[in-house]
N, C-alpha and C. Protein backbone atom coordinates (compact mmCIF):
# COMPACT_ATOMS: atom_id res chain seq x y z
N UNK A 1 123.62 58.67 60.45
CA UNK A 1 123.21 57.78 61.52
C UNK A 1 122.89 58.59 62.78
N UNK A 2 123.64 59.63 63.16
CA UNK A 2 123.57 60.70 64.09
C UNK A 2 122.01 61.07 64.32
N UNK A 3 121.43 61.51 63.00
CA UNK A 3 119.98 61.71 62.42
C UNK A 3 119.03 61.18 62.96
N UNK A 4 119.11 59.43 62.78
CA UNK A 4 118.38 59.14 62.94
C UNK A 4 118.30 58.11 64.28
N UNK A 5 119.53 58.40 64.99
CA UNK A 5 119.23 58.44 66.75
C UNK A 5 118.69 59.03 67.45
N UNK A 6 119.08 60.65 67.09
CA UNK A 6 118.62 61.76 67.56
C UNK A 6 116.87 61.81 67.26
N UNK A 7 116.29 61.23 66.14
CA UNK A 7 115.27 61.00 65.50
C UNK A 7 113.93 59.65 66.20
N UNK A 8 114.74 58.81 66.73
CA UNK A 8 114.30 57.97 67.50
C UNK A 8 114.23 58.50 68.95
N UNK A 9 115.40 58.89 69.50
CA UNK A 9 115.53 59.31 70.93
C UNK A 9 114.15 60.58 70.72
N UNK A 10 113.88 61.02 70.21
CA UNK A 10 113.23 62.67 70.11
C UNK A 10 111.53 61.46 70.40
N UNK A 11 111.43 60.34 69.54
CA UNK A 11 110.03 59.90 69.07
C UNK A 11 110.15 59.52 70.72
N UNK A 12 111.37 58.70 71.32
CA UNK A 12 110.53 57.77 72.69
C UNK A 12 110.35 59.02 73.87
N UNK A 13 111.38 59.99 73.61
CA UNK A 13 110.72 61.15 74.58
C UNK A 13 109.97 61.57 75.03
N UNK A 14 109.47 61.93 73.85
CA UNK A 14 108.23 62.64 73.68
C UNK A 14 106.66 61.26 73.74
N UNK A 15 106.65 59.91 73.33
CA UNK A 15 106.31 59.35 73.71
C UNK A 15 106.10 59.16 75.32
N UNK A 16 107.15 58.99 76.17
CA UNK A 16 107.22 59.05 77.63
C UNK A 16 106.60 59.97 77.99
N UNK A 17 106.83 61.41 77.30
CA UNK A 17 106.15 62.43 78.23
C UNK A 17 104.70 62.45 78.30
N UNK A 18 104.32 61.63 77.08
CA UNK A 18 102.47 62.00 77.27
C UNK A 18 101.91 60.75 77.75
N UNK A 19 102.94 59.92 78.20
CA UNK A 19 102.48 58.15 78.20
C UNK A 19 103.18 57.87 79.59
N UNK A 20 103.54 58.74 80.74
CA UNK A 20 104.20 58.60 81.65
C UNK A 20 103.62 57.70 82.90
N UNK A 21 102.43 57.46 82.66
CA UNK A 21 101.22 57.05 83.80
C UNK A 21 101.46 55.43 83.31
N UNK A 22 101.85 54.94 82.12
CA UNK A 22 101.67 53.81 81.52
C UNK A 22 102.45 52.87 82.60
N UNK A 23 101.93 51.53 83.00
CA UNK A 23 103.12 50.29 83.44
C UNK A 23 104.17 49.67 82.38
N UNK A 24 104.70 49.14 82.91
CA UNK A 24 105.67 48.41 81.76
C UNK A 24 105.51 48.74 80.71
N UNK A 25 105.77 50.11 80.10
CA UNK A 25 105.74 50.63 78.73
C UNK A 25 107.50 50.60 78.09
N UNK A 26 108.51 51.20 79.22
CA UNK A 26 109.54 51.27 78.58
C UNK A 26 110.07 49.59 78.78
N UNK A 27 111.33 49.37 77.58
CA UNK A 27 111.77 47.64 77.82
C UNK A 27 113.21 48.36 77.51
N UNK A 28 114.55 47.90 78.22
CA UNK A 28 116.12 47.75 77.78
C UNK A 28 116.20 46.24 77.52
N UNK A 29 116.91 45.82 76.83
CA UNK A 29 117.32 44.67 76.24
C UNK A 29 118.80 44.05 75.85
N UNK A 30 119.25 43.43 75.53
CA UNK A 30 120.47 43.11 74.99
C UNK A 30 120.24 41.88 73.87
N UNK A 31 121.37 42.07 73.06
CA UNK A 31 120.85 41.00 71.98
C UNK A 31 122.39 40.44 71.04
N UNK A 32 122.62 39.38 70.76
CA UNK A 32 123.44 38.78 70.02
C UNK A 32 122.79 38.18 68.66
N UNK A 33 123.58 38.45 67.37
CA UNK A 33 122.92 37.70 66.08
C UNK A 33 124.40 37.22 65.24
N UNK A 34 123.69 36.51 64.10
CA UNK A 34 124.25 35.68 63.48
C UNK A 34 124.39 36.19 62.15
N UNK A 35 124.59 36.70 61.26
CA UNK A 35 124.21 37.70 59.97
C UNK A 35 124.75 36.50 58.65
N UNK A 36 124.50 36.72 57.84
CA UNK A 36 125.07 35.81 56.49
C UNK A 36 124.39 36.35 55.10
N UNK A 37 125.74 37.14 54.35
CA UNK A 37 125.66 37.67 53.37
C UNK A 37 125.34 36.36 52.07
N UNK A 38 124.76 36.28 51.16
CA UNK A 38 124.53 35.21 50.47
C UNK A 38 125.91 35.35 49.42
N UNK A 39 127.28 35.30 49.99
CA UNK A 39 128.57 35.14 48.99
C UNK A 39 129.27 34.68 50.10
N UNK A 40 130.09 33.56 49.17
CA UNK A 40 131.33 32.72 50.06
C UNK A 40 132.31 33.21 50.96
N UNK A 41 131.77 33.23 52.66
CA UNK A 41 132.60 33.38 53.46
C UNK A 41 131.89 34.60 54.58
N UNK A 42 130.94 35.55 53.81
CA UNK A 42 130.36 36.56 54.38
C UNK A 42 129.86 36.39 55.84
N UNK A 43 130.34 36.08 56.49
CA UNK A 43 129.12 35.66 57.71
C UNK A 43 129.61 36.73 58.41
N UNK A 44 128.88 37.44 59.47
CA UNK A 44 128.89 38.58 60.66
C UNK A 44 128.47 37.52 61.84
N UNK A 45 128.94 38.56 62.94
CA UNK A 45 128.36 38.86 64.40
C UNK A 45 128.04 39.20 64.96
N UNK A 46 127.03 39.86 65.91
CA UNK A 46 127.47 41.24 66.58
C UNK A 46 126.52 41.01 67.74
N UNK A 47 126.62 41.86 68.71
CA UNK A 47 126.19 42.07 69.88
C UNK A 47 125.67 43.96 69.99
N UNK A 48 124.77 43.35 70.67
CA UNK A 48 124.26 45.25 71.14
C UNK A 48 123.48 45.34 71.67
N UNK A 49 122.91 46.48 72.24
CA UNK A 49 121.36 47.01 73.18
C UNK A 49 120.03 47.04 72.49
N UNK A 50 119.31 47.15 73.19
CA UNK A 50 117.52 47.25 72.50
C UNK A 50 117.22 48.47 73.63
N UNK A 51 116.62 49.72 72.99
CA UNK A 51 115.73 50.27 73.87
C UNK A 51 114.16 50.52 73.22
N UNK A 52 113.22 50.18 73.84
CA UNK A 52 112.06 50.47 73.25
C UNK A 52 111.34 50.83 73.78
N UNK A 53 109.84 50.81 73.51
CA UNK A 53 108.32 51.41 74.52
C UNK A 53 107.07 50.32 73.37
N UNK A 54 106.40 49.88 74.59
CA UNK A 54 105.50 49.25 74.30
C UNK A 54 103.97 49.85 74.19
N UNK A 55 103.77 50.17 72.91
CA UNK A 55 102.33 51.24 73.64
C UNK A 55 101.58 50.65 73.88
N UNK A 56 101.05 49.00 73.57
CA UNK A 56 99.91 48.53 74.20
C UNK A 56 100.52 46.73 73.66
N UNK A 57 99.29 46.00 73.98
CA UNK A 57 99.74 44.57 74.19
C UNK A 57 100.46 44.30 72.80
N UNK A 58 99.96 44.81 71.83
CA UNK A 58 100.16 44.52 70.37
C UNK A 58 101.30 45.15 69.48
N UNK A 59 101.61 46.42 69.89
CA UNK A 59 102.31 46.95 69.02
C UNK A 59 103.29 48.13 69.90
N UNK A 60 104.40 47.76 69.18
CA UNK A 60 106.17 48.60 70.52
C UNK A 60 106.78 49.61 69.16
N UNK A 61 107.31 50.30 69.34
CA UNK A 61 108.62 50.83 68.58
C UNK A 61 110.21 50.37 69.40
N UNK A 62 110.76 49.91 68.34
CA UNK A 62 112.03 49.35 69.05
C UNK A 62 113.15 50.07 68.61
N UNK A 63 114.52 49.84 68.81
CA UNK A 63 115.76 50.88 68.57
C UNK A 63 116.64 49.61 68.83
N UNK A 64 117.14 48.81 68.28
CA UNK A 64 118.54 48.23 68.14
C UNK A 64 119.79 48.76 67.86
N UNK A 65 121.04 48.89 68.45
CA UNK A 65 122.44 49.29 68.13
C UNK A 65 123.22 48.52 68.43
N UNK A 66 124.10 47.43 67.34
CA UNK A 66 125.10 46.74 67.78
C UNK A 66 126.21 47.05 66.99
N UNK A 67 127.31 45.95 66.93
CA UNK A 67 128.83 46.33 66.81
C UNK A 67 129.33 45.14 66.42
N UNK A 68 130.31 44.86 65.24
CA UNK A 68 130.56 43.00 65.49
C UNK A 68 131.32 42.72 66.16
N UNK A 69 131.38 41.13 66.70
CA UNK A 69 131.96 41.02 66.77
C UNK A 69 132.94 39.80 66.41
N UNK A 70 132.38 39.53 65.17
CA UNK A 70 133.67 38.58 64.40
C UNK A 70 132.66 38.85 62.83
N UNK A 71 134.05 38.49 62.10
CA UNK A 71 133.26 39.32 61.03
C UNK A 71 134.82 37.93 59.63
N UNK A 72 134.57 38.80 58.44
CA UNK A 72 135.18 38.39 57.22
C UNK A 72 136.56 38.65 57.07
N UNK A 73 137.46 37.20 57.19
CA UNK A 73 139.27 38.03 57.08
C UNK A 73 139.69 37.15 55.48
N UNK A 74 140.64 37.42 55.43
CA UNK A 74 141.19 36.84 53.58
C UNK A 74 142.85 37.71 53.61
N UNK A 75 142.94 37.09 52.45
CA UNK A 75 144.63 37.15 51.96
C UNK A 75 144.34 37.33 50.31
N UNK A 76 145.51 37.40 49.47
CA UNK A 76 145.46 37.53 48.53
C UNK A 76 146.91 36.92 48.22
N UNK A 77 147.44 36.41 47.49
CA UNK A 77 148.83 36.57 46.83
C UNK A 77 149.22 36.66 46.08
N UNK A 78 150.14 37.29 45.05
CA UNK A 78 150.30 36.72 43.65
C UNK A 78 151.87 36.76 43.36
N UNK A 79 152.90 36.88 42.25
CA UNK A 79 153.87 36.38 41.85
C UNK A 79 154.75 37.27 43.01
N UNK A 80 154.03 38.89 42.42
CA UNK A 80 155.42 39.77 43.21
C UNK A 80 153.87 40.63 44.01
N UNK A 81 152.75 40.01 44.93
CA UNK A 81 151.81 41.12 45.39
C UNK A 81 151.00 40.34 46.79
N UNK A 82 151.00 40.46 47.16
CA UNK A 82 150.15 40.01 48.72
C UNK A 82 150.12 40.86 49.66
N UNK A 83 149.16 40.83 50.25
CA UNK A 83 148.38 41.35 51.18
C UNK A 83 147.38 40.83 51.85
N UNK A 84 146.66 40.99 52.81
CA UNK A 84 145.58 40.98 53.89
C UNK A 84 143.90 41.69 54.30
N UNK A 85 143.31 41.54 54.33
CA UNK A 85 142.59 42.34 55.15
C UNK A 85 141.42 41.58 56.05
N UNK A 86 140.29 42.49 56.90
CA UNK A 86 139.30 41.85 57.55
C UNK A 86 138.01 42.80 57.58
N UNK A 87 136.80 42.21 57.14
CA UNK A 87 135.83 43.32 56.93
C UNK A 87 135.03 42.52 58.39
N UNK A 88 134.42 43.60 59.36
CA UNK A 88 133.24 43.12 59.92
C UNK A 88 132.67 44.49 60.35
N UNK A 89 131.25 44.41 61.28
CA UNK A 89 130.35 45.66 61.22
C UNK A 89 130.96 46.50 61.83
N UNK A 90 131.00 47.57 61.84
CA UNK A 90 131.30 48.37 62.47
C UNK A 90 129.98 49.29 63.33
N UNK A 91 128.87 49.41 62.91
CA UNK A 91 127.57 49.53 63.60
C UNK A 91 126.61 49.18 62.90
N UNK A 92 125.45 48.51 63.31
CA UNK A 92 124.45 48.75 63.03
C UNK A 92 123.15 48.62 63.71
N UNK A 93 122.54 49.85 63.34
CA UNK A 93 120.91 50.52 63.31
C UNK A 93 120.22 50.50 63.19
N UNK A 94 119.18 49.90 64.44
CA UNK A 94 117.32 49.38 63.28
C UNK A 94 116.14 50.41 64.19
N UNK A 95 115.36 50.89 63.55
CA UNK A 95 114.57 51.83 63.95
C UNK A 95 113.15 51.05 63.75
N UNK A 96 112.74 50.05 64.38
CA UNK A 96 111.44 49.20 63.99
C UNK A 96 110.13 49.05 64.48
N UNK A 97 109.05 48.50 63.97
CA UNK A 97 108.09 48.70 64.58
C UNK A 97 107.60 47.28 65.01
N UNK A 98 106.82 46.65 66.11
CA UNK A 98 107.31 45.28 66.63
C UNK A 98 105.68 45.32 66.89
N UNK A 99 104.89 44.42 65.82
CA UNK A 99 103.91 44.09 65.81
C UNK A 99 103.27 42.66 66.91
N UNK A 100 102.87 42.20 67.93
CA UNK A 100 102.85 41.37 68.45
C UNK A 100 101.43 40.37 68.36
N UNK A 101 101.44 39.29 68.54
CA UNK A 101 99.98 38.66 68.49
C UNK A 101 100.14 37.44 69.85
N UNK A 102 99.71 37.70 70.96
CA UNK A 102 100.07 36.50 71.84
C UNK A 102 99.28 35.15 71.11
N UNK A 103 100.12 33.74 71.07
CA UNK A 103 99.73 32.56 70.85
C UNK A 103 99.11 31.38 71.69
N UNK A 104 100.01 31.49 72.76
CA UNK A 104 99.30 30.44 73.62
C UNK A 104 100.02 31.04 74.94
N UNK A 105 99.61 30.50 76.29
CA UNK A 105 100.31 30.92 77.54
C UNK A 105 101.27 32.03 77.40
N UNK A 106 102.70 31.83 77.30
CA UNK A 106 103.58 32.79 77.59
C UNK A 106 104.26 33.46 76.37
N UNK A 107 103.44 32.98 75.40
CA UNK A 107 103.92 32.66 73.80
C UNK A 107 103.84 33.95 72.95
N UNK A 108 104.28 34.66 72.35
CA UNK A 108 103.92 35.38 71.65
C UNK A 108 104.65 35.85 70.06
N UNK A 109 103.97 35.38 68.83
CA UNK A 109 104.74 35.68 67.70
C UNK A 109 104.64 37.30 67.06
N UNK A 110 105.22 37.59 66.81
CA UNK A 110 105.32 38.82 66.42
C UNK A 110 106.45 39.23 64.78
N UNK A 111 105.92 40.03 64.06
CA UNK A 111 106.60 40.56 62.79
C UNK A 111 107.03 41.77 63.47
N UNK A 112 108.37 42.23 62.57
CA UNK A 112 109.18 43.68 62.79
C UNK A 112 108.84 43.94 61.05
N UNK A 113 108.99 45.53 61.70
CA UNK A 113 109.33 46.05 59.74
C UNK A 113 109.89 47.28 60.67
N UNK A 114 110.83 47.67 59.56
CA UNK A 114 111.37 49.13 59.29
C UNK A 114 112.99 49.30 59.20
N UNK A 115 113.31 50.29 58.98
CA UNK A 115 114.86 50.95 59.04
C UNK A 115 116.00 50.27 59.61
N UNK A 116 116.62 50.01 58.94
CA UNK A 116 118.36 49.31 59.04
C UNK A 116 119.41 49.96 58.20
N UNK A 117 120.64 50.58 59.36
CA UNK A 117 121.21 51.20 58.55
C UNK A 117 122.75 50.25 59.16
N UNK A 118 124.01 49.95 58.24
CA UNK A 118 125.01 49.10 58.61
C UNK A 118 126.19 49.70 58.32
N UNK A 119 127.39 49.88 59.34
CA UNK A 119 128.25 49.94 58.72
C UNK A 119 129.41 48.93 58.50
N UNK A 120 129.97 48.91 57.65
CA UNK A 120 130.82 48.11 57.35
C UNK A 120 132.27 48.58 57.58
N UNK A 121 133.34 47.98 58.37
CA UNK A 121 134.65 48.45 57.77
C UNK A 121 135.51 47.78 57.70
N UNK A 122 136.46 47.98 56.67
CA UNK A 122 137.55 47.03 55.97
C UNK A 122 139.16 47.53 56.64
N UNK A 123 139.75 46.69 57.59
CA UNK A 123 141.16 46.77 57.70
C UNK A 123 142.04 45.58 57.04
N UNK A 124 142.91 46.54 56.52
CA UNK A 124 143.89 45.50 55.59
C UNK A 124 145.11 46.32 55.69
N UNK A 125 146.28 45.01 55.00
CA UNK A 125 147.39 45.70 54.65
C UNK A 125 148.13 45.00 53.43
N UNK A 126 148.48 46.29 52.80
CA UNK A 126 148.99 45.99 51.15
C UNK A 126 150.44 46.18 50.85
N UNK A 127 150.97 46.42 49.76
CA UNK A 127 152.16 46.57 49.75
C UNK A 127 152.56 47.43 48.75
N UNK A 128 153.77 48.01 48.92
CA UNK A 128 154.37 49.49 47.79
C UNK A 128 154.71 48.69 46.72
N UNK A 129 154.55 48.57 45.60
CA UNK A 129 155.41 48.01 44.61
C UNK A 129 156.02 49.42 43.53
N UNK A 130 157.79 49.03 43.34
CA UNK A 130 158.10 49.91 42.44
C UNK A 130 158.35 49.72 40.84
N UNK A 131 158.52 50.27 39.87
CA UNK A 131 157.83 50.44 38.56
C UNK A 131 158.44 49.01 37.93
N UNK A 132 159.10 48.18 38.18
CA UNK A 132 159.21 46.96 38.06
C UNK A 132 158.30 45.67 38.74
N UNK A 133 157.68 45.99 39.76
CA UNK A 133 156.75 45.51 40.33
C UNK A 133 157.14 44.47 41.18
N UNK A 134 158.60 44.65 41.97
CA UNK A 134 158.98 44.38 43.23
C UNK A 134 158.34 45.15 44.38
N UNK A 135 158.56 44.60 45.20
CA UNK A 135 157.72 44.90 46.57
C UNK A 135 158.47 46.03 47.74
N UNK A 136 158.49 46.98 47.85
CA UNK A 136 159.05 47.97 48.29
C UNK A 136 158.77 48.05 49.69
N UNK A 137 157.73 47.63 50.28
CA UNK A 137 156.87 48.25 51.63
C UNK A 137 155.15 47.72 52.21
N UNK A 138 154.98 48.09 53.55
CA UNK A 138 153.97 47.75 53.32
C UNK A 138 152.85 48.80 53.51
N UNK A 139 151.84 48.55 53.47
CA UNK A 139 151.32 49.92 54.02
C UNK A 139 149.99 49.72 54.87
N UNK A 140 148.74 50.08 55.54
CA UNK A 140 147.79 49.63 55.89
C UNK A 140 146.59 50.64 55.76
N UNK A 141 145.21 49.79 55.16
CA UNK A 141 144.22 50.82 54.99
C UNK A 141 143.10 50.51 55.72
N UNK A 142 142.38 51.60 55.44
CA UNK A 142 140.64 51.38 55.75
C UNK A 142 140.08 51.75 55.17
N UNK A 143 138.59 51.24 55.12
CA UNK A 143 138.08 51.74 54.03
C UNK A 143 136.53 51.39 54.66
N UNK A 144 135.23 51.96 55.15
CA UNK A 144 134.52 51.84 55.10
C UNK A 144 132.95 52.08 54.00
N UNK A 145 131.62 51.45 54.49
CA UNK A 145 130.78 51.85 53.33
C UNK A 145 129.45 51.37 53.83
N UNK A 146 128.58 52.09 53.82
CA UNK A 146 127.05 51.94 54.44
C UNK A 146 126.04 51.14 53.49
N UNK A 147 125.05 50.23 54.04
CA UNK A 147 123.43 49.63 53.68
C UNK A 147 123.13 49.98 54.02
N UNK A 148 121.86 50.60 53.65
CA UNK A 148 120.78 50.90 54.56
C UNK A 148 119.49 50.25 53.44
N UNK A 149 118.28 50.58 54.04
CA UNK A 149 116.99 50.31 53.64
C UNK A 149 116.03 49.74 54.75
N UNK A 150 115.40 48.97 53.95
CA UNK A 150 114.12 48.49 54.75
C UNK A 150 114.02 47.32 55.37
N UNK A 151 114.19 46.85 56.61
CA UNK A 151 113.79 45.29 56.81
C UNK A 151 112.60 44.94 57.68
N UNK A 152 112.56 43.26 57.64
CA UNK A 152 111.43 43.18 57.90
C UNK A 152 112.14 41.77 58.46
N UNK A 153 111.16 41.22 59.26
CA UNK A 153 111.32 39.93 60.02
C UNK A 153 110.17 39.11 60.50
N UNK A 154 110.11 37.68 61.20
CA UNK A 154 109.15 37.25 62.23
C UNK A 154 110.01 36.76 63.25
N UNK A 155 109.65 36.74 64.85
CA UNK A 155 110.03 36.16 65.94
C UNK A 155 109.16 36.08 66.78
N UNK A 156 109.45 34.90 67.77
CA UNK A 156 108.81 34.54 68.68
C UNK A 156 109.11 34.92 70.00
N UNK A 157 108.41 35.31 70.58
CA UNK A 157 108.92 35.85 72.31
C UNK A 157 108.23 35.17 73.16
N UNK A 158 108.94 34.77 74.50
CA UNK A 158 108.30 33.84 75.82
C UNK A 158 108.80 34.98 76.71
N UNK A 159 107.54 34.90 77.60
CA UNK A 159 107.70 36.03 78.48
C UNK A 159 107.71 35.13 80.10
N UNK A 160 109.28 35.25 80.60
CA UNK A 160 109.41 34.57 81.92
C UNK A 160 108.86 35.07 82.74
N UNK A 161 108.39 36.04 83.33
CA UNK A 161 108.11 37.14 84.32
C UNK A 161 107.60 38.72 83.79
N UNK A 162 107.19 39.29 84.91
CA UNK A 162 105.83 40.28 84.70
C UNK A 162 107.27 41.35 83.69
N UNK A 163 109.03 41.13 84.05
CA UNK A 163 109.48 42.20 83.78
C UNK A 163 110.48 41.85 82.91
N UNK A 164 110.72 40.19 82.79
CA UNK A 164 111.85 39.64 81.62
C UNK A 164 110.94 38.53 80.67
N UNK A 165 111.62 38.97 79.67
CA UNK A 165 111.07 38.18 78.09
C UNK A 165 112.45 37.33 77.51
N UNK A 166 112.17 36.49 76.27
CA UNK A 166 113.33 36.21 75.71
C UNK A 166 112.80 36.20 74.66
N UNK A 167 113.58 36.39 73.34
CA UNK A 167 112.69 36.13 71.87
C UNK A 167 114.05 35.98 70.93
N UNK A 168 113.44 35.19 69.98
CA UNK A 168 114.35 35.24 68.59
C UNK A 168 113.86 35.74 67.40
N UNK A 169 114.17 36.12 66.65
CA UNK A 169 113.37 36.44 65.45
C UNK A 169 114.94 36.49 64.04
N UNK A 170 114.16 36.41 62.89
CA UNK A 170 114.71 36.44 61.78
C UNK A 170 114.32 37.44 60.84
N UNK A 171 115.62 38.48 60.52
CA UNK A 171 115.23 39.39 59.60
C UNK A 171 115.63 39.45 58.15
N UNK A 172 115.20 40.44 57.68
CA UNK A 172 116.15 40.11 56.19
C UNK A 172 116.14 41.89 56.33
N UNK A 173 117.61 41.45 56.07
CA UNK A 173 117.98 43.47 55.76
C UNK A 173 118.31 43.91 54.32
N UNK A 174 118.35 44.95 54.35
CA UNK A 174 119.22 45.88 53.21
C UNK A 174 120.35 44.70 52.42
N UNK A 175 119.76 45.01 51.05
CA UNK A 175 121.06 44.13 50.16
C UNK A 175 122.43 44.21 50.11
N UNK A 176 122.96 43.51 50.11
CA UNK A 176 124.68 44.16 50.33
C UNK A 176 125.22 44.50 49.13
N UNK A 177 124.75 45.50 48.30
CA UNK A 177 125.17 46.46 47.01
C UNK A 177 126.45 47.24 47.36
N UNK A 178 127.54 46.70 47.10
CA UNK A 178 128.88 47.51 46.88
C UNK A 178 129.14 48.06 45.94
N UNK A 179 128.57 48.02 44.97
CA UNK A 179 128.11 48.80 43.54
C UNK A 179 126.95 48.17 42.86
N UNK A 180 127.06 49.50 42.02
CA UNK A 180 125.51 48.80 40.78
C UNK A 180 125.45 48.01 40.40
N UNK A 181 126.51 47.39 40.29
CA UNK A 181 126.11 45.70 39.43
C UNK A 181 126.26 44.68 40.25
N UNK A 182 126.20 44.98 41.27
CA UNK A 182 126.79 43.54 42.69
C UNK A 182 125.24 43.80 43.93
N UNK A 183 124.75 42.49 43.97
CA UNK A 183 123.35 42.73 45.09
C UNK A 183 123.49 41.81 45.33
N UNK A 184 123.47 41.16 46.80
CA UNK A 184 123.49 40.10 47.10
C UNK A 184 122.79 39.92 49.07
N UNK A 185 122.07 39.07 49.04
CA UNK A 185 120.96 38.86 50.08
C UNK A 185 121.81 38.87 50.90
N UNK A 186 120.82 39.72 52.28
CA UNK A 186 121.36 39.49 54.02
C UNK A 186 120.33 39.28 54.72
N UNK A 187 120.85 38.63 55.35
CA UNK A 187 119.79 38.13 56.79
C UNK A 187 119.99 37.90 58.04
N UNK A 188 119.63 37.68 58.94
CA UNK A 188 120.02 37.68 60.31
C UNK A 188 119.37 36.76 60.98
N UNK A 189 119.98 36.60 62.45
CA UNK A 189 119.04 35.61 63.17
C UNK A 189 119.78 35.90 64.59
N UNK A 190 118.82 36.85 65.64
CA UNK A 190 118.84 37.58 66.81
C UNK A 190 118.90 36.63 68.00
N UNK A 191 119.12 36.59 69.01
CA UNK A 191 118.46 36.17 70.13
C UNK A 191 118.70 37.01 71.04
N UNK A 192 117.90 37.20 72.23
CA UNK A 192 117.84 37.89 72.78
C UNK A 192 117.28 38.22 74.40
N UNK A 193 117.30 39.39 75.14
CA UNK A 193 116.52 39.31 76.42
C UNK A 193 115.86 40.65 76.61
N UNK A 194 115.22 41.04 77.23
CA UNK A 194 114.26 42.28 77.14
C UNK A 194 114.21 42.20 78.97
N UNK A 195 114.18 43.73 79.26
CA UNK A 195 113.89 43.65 80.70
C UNK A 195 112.77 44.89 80.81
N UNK A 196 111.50 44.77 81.22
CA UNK A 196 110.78 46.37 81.21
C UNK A 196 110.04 46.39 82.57
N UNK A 197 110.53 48.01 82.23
CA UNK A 197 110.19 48.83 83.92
C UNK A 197 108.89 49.80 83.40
C-alpha cells in the first residue's frame, strides 16, 4: 500500500509541476460511505480524505484513503468453547480515474474506474482449552487480510460554488475472497464534499 501512495503522490507532483499555471486544478475532499459485503451481517463504514487534480472539464485522477468506522462484531458458543470477535476496515485505497460529463446547470454525472486496495482487521477473544476440553483462559487475537483489484462506479456531482461540489456515487469493489472457494460481492455508496483551489 506504501507503493502505491508513494506511486500516486509521485503522478500528482509531477502533474502540478508541469500544470502549475492551471485554475482550480487541485480538489481536497472528505467523504463518508456505506459498504455491504453480499453475506449475512457484512456491512462497513468508513470515513476519509479525497485528494485529486482535475486536468480539464472532463476527466480528474482521484486518491481516496479511509478507515472504518463501524464495521462486523459476533460471538460464538458451544458446550465447553466461546468467544468473540469484530472485523471492520482497517484502510482503504482507491487510485481512480473520474470521468465527468456535465448534464444540466450545476449537474454533472460522471463514471470512476480503477484501483482499490482494503484492509481488513479481525479483533477477537478466544479461550485456552485443556486436553479434556475445559476452559483454562482467555486469550486475544488479530488477524488481518487484504482485497484488492479493480473498481468501477457511477455518481452524480452538484457543484455549489466556483470552489465547493457535493457528489455521491456507487462503486463495486474487489470481491471479498478469503480463500479460493469463498467470493462474494462488495459495493459501496460514498457521499461526499470536494473543495478546489
Amino acid at each position: 500500500m506504501n507503493k502505491l501512495l508513494t506511486l500516486t503522490f509521485t503522478l500528482l507532483v509531477s502533474t502540478y509541476t508541469s500544470n502549475a499555471s492551471a485554475e482550480n486544478s487541485w480538489y481536497l475532499g472528505a467523504l463518508y460511505n456505506a459498504q455491504e459485503i453480499s453475506l449475512h451481517g457484512r456491512d462497513f463504514n468508513s470515513a476519509g480524505l479525497i485528494a485529486g487534480y482535475q486536468y480539464n472539464e472532463y476527466f480528474a485522477l482521484e486518491n481516496r484513503i479511509s478507515a472504518g468506522t463501524s464495521g462486523y462484531s459476533g460471538s460464538y458458543r458451544g458446550t465447553k468453547l466461546k468467544g468473540s470477535y469484530k472485523e471492520d476496515i482497517d484502510t482503504q485505497t482507491s487510485v481512480l480515474i473520474k470521468a465527468s460529463y456535465p448534464i444540466f446547470n450545476s449537474f454533472k454525472l460522471y463514471g470512476l474506474a480503477g484501483y482499490t486496495n482494503t484492509k481488513l482487521e479481525t479483533n477477537g477473544l478466544g479461550q485456552y482449552n485443556d486436553s479434556e476440553g475445559n476452559i483454562t483462559g482467555d486469550y486475544t487475537y488479530k488477524q488481518t487480510e487484504s482485497e484488492s483489484g479493480l473498481s468501477y462506479g457511477l455518481g452524480l456531482d452538484y457543484q455549489i460554488n466556483a470552489q465547493f461540489n457535493v457528489f455521491i456515487d456507487y462503486q463495486v469493489l474487489p470481491n471479498f475472497e478469503p480463500n479460493s472457494n469463498f467470493s462474494k460481492s462488495w459495493k459501496s455508496t460514498t457521499i461526499g464534499v470536494n473543495y478546489s483551489f
